[in-house]
C-alpha atoms as a PDB file:
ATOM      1  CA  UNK A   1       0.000   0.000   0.000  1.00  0.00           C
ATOM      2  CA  UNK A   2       1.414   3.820  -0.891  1.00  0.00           C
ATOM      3  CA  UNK A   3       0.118   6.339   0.424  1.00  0.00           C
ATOM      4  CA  UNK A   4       0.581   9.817  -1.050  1.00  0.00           C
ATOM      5  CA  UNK A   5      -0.167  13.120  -0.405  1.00  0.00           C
ATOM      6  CA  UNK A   6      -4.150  14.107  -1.796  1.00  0.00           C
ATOM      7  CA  UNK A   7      -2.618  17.788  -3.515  1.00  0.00           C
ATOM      8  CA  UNK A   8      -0.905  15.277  -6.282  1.00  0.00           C
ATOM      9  CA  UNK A   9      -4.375  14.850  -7.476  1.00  0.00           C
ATOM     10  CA  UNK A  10      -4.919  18.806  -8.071  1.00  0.00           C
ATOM     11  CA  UNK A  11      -6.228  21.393  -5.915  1.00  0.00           C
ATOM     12  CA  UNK A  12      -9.311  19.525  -4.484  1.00  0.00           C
ATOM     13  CA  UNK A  13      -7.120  17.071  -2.657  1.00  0.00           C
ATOM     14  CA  UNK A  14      -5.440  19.406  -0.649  1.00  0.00           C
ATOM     15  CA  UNK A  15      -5.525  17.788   3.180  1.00  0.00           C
ATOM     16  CA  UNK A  16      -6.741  14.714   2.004  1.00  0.00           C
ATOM     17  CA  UNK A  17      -4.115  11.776   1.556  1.00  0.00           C
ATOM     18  CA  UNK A  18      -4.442   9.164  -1.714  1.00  0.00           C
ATOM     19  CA  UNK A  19      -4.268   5.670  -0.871  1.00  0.00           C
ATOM     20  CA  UNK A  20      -2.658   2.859  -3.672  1.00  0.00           C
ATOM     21  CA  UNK A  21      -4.283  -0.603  -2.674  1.00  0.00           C
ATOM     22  CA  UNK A  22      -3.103  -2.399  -5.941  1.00  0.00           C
ATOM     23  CA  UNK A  23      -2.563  -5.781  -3.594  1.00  0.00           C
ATOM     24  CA  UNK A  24      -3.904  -8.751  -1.989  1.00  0.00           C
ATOM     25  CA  UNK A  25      -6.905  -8.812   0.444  1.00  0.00           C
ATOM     26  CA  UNK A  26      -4.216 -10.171   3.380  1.00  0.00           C
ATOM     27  CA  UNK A  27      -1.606  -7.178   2.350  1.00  0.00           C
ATOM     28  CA  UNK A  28      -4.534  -4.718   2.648  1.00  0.00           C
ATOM     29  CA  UNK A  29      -5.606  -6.000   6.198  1.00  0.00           C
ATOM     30  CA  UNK A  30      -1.906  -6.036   7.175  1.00  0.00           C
ATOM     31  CA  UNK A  31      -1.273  -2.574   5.728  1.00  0.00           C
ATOM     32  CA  UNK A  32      -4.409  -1.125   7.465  1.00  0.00           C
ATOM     33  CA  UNK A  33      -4.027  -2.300  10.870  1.00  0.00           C
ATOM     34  CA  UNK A  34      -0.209  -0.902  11.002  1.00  0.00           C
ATOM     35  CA  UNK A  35      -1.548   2.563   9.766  1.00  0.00           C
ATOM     36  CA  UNK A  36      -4.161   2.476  12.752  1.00  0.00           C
ATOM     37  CA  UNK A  37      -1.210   1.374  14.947  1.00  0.00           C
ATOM     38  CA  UNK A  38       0.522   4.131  13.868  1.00  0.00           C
ATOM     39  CA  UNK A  39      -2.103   6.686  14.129  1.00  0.00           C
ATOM     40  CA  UNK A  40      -3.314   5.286  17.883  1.00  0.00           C
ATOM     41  CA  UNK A  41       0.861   5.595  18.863  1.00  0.00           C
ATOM     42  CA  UNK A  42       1.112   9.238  17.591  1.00  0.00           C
ATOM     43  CA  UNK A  43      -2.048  10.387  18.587  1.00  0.00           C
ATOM     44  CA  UNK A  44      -2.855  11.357  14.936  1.00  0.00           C
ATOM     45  CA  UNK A  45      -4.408  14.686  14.851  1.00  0.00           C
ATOM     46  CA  UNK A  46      -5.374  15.396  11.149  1.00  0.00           C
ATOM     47  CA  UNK A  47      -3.099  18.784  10.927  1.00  0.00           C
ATOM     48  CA  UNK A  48       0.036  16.715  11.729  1.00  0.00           C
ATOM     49  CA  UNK A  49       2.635  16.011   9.248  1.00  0.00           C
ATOM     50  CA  UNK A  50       4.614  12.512   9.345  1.00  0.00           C
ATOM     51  CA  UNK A  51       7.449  14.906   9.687  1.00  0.00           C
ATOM     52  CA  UNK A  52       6.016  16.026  13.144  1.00  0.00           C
ATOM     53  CA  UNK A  53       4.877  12.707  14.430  1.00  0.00           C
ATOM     54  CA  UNK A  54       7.330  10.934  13.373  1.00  0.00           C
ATOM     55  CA  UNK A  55       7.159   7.059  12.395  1.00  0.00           C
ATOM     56  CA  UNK A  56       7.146   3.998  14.021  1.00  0.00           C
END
């Protein structure tokens, strides 16, 4: 899974974030449950940047 930033799509995806799922159904569970991992651990607030949070 990639996930990019939504303003590579043009203007209207400016905050949003673009999500590539070109894989299997077990890659896409595996994929989602370390993003909501990652968002419980940084206590994702939706003006963050990665760069701010950091990763994990």
């Amino acid at each position: 899974m990639a996930v990019v930033p939504g303003r590579v799509c043009g203007a209207g995806g400016e905050g949003f974030i673009r999500c590539s799922y070109a894989s299997s159904h077990d890659d896409l569970q595996r994929a989602l449950e370390r993003m909501g991992k990652f968002m419980q651990a940084a206590a994702w607030q939706p003006q963050q940047s990665l760069e701010t949070v950091g990763a994990l």
